[in-house]
Structures are given as C-alpha cells and as structure tokens.
Protein backbone atom coordinates (compact mmCIF):
# COMPACT_ATOMS: atom_id res chain seq x y z
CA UNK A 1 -141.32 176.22 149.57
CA UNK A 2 -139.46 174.80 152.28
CA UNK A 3 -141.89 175.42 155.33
CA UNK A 4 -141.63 174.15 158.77
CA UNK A 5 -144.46 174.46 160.90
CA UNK A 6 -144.06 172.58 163.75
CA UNK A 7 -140.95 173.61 166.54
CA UNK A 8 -140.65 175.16 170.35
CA UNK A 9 -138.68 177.37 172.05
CA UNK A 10 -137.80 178.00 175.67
CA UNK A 11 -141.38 179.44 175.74
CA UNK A 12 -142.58 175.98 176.02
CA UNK A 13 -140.74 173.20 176.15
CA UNK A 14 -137.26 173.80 173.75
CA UNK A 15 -134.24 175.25 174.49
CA UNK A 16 -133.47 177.87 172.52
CA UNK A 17 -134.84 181.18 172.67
CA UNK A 18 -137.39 181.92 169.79
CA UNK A 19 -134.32 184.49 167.59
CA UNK A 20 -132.32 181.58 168.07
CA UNK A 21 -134.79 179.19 166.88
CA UNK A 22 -135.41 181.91 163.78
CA UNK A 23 -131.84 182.03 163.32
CA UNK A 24 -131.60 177.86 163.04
CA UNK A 25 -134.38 177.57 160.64
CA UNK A 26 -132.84 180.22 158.25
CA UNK A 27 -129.54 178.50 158.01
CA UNK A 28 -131.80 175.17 157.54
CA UNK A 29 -133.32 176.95 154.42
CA UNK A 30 -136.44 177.27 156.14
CA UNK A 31 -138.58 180.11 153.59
CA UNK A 32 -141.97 180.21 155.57
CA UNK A 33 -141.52 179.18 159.42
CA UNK A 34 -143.98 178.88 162.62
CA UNK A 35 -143.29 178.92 166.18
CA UNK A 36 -145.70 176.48 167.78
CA UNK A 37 -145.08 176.80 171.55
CA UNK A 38 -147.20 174.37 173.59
CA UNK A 39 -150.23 176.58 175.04
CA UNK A 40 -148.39 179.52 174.84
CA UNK A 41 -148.01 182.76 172.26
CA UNK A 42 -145.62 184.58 174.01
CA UNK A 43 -143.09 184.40 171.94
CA UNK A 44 -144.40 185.19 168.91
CA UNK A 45 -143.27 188.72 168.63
CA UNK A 46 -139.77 187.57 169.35
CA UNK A 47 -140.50 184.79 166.72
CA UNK A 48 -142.49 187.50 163.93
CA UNK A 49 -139.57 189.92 164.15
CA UNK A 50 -136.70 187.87 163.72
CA UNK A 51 -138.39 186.07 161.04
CA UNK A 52 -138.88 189.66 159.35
CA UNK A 53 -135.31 190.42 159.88
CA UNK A 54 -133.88 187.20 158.12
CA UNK A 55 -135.97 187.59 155.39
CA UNK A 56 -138.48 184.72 156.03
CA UNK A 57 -141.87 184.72 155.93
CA UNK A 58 -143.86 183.76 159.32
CA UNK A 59 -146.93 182.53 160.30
CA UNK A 60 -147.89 183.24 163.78
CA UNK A 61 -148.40 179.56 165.62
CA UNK A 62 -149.21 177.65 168.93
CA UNK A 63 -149.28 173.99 169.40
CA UNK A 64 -152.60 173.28 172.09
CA UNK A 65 -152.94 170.03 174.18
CA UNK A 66 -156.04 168.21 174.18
CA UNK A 67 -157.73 165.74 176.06
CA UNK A 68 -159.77 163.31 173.23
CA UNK A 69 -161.17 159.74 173.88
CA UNK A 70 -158.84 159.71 177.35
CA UNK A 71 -155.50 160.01 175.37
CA UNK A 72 -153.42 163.67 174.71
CA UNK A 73 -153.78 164.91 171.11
CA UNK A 74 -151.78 168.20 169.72
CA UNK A 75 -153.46 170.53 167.66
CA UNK A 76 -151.39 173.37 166.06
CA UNK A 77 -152.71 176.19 165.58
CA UNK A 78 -150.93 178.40 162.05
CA UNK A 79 -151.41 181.89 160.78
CA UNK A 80 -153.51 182.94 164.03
CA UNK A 81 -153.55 186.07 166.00
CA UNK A 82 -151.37 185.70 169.14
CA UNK A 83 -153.80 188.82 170.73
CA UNK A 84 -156.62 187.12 170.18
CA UNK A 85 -158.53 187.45 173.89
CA UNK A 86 -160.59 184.12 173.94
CA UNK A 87 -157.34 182.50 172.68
CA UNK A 88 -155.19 184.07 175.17
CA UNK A 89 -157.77 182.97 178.10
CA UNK A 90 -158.66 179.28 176.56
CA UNK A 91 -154.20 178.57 176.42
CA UNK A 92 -154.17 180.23 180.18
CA UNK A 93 -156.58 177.40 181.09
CA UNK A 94 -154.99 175.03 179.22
CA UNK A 95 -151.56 175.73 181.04
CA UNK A 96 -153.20 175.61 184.37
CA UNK A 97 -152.48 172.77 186.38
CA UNK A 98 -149.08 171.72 185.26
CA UNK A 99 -147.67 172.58 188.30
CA UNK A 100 -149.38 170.25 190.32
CA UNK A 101 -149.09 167.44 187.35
CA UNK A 102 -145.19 167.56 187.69
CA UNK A 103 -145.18 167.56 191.33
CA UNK A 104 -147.72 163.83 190.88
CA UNK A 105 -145.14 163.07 187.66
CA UNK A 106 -142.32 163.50 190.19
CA UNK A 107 -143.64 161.32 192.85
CA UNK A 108 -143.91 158.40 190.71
CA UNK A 109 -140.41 158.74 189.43
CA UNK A 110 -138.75 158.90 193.26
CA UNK A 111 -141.25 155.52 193.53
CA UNK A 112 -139.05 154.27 190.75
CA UNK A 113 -136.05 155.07 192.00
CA UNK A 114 -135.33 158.51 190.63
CA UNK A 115 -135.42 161.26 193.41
CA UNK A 116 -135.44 165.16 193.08
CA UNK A 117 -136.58 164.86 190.08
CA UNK A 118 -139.06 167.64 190.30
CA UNK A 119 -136.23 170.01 191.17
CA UNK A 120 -134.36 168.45 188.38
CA UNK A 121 -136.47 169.26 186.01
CA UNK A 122 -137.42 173.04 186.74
CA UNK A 123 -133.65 173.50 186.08
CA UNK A 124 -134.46 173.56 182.22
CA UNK A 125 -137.92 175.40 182.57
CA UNK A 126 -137.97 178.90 181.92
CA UNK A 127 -142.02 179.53 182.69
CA UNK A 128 -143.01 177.14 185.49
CA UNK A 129 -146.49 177.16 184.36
CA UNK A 130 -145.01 175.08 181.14
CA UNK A 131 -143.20 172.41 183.26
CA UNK A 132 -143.80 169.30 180.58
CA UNK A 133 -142.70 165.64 180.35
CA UNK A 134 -140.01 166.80 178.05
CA UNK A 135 -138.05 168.74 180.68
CA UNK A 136 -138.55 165.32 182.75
CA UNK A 137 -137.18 163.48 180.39
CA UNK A 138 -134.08 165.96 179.89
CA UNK A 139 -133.34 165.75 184.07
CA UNK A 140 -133.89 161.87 182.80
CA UNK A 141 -130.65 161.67 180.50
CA UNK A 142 -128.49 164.51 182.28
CA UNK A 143 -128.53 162.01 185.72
CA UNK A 144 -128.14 158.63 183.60
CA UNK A 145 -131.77 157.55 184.24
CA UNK A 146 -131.80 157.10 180.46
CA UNK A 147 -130.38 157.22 177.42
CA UNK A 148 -132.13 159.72 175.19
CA UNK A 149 -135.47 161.77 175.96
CA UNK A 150 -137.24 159.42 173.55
CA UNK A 151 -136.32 156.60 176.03
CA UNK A 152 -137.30 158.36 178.83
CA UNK A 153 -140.63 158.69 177.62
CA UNK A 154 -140.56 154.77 176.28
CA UNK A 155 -139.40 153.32 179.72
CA UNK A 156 -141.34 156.04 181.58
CA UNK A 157 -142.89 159.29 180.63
CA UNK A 158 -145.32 158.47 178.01
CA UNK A 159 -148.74 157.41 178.28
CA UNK A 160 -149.47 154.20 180.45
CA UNK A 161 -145.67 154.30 181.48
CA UNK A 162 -145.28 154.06 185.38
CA UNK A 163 -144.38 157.83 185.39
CA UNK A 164 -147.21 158.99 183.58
CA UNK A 165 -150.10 161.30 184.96
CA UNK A 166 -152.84 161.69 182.84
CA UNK A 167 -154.16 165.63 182.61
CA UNK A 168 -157.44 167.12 181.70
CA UNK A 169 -156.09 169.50 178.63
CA UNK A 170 -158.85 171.68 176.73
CA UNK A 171 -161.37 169.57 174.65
CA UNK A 172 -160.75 169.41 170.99
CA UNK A 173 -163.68 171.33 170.13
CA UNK A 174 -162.44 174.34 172.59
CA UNK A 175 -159.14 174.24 170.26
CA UNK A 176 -160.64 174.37 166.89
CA UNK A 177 -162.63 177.11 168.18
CA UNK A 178 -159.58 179.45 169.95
CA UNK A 179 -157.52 178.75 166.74
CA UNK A 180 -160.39 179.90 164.37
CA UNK A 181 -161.74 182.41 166.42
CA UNK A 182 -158.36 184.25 166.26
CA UNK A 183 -158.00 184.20 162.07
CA UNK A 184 -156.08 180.53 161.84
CA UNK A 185 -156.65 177.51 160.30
CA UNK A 186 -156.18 173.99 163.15
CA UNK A 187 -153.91 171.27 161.84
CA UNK A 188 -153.60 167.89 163.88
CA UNK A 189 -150.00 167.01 164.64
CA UNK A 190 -148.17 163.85 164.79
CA UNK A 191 -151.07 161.56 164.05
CA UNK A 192 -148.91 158.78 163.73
CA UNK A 193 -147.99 159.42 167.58
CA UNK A 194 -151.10 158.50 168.53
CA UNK A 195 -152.25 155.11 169.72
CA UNK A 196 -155.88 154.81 168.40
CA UNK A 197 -157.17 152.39 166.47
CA UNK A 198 -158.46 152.34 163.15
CA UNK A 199 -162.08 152.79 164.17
CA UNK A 200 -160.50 155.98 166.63
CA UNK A 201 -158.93 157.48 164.19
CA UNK A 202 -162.48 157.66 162.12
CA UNK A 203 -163.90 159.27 165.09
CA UNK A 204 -160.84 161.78 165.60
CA UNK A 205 -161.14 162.79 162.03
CA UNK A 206 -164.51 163.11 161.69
CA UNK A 207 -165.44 164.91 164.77
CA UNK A 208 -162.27 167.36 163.55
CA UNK A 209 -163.88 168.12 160.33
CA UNK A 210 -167.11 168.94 161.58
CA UNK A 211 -165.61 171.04 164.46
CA UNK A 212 -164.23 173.09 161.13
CA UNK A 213 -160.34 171.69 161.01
CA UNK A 214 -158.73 171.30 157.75
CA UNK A 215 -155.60 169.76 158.04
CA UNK A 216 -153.08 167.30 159.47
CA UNK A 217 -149.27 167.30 159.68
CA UNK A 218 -148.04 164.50 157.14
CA UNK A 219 -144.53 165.15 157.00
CA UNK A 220 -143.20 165.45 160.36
CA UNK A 221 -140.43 164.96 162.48
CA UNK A 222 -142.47 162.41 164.67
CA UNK A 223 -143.35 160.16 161.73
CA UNK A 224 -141.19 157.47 159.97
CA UNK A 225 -140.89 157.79 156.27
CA UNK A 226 -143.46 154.93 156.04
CA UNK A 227 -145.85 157.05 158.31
CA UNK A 228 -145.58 160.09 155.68
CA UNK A 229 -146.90 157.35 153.13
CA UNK A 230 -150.04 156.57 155.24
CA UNK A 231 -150.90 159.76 156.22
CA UNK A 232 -150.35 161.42 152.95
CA UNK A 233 -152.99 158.33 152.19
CA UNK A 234 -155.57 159.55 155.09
CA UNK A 235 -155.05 163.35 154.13
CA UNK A 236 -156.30 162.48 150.81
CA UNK A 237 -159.13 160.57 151.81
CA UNK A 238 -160.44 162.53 153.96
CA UNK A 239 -159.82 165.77 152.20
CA UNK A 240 -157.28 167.26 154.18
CA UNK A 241 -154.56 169.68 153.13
CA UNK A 242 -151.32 168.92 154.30
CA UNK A 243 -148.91 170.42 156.77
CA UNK A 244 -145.05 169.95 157.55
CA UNK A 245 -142.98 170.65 160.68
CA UNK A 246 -140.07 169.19 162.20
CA UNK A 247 -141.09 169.50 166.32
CA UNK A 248 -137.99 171.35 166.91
CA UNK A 249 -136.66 171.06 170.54
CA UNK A 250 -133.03 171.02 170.65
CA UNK A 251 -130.42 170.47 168.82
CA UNK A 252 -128.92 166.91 169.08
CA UNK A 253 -129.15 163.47 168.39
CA UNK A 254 -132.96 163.23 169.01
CA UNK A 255 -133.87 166.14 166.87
CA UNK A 256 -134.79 166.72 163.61
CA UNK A 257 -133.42 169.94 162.57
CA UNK A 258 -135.25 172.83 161.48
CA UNK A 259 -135.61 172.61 157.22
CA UNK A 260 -133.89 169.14 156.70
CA UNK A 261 -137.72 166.92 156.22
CA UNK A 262 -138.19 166.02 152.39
CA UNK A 263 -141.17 167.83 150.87
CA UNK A 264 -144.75 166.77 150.94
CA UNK A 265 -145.67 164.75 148.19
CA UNK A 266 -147.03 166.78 145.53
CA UNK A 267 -150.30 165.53 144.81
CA UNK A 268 -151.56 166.66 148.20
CA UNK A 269 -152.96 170.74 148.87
CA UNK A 270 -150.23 172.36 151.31
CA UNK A 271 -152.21 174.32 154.26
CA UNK A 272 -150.01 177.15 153.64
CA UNK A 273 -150.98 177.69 150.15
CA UNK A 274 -154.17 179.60 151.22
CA UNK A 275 -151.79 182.12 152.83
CA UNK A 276 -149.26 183.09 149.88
C-alpha cells in the first residue's frame, strides 16, 4: 500500500490545485491518498472526485494547527467528514486571525530589511484567510531574501526567528475532538519538527492519548531517515499506529514528492489499516 497522507493544495498553503495534486500522487504510485489542507476542507470534493476518477482510494483529510505548551503542533485529521458542522465551525476559528498575524509577520520582516512583504506574499495566496509563513517564505526566495523556503524559515520564519509571531491556534483537545466528532481518527504530524524535550514529548503524548488520538506520522517528509528510526521507536512504545505522508507543497527542490517515502517499517500497525 503506498499511502500518502500528509500534502496541501492551493486551499491552504500549496500550489497546485487539489486535481492537480490527485493527478501528481497517481503518477507517484500513490494507491490510498489524503488531502490535508491546513484548517480547511474545502477542497475535499475536488480532492474525493479526482481521486475516484484515477482509480485511487481517498480518505477525506485536514491538517489543524494547535497551540500546546506555547509552541505550534499539527494534528491531521484522516478519514473524517469534511460536512461535519462542529468541524466546519472549530477550522473557521482556527483560520481566524491570520490576517492580522501576517500583517505583525510583515512588519518584522520590513524591520529586517525586507519591505512589501505582506503584499508579496498574498501574491501566492488564493484564500486570504490562509495567508501562512509558507507563502512568506515563497515572497522570501522569489526577491533573493533567501535561498530556499526551508531557509527562510531557519534565518527567519520559524519559531523564535526575528520574523516570527506567535498565534493562539485551537487547543489540542478542541482538535482531537472536531476530528473524532466528524468519523476520523487524529494523527500527530512531524513530531520530529518539534522542539520539546524529552520530558515534553511525555506530556504531548500522553495528554494525546487520553484526549482519544491514536497515531503519529513516522514516515514523513519532515523527518530524516534517522527520525523514522526514533519515531517508529516512540510509536511502538507508546502504542501508536503509524501514519505516512510526504507534506506536499510544491514541486521542487524542497519537496518531497507525492509516493516517493520508503514504507513504514513493518512491525508497526498502519492507521489506515482500520479503513480497508
């Protein structure tokens, strides 16, 4: 089964429109796909029907931002339904307030030198309600400010950076309960993004269990082959089945394309196995 349950489209924050996205991941050799837009399902009927038509399966998706221990965590959201009206209402709150987070975002960077960048940015948003770092970071490398979005967000973007603006998201226990409420199971991404110690981790994991989450992502496009190691290692101490996803953008040097991560190891439960 190769599944990838982790990527965006110009919903959120990629930039490719979800058929196109569909279209990638079948020519990747993607068999079960998700479209995980940040705090956003609309464009999972785009997304569901394309799938259909290329013969893959699809599990409905959404990636949510949350606000735990004073840092940003990702929790994705598979096999949910995109109708769902608490869901709907709890991601409407959740996008609320970007707006005024990019303006702040774009202050800082004209303090460092990099004007318009506000403007800039909206020029690769498609829904300004989803203006992210990421569309930041692509004004970033398009003007020479730097080299690659990952570098944007190293020099500047990401958290503690001199461009950064920290933003109440939803709480973790408000995601676990939109993403169960409407039929789906919650899956933490990227843990190895995250800069919490050993002792936060504990904390993280625990409080995610009890809240009623399952998973994690292991194999990922955000984790180093040695991170796929250690968190194959956590998922099977702490019970967890196991997820895979690529984060999907763009295409380019920076991305991971859709279908091309090596499988999970198979000693560990796959989330999706519940489903098939």
């Amino acid at each position: 089964m190769n599944a990838d349950l982790h990527c965006h489209s110009t919903v959120s924050d990629g930039q490719l429109a979800p058929a196109v996205v569909a279209q990638r991941a079948h020519e990747g050799g993607v068999t079960l796909w998700s479209l995980t837009d940040h705090d956003e399902v609309g464009g999972q009927t785009q997304a569901r029907e394309a799938a259909a038509a290329l013969g893959m399966r699809y599990l409905c998706g959404v990636e949510i931002s949350v606000t735990w221990a004073s840092r940003t965590v990702h929790v994705v959201g598979l096999n949910i339904d995109p109708e769902n009206e608490e869901l709907v209402a709890g991601l409407a709150r959740t996008r609320n307030g970007r707006a005024a987070r990019a303006e702040a975002i774009a202050e800082r960077l004209a303090e460092l030198g990099i004007p318009e960048a506000y403007t800039g940015a909206l020029e690769y948003v498609s829904n300004p309600d989803l203006i992210s770092r990421t569309h930041f970071a692509r004004f970033m490398v398009e003007k020479g400010y730097a080299a690659s979005t990952q570098d944007a967000f190293t020099r500047f973007l990401g958290d503690g950076k001199p461009g950064y603006v920290p933003h109440r998201w939803a709480r973790l226990q408000d995601a676990v309960q939109w993403i169960k409420g409407a039929g789906g199971e919650a899956v933490i991404a990227h843990p190895g993004r995250y800069a919490y110690s050993p002792l936060e981790f504990g904390a993280l994991f625990g409080e995610f269990i009890d809240l009623g989450g399952k998973a994690i992502e292991v194999v990922t496009g955000s984790h180093t082959p040695d991170q796929y190691a250690e968190y194959a290692t956590v998922a099977r101490r702490y019970g967890f089945e196991a997820s895979r996803g690529s984060d999907f953008h763009a295409p380019g040097p920076d991305s991971v394309e859709l279908g091309s991560l090596p499988p999970l190891p198979d000693y560990l439960t796959p989330v999706w196995d519940r489903w098939l």
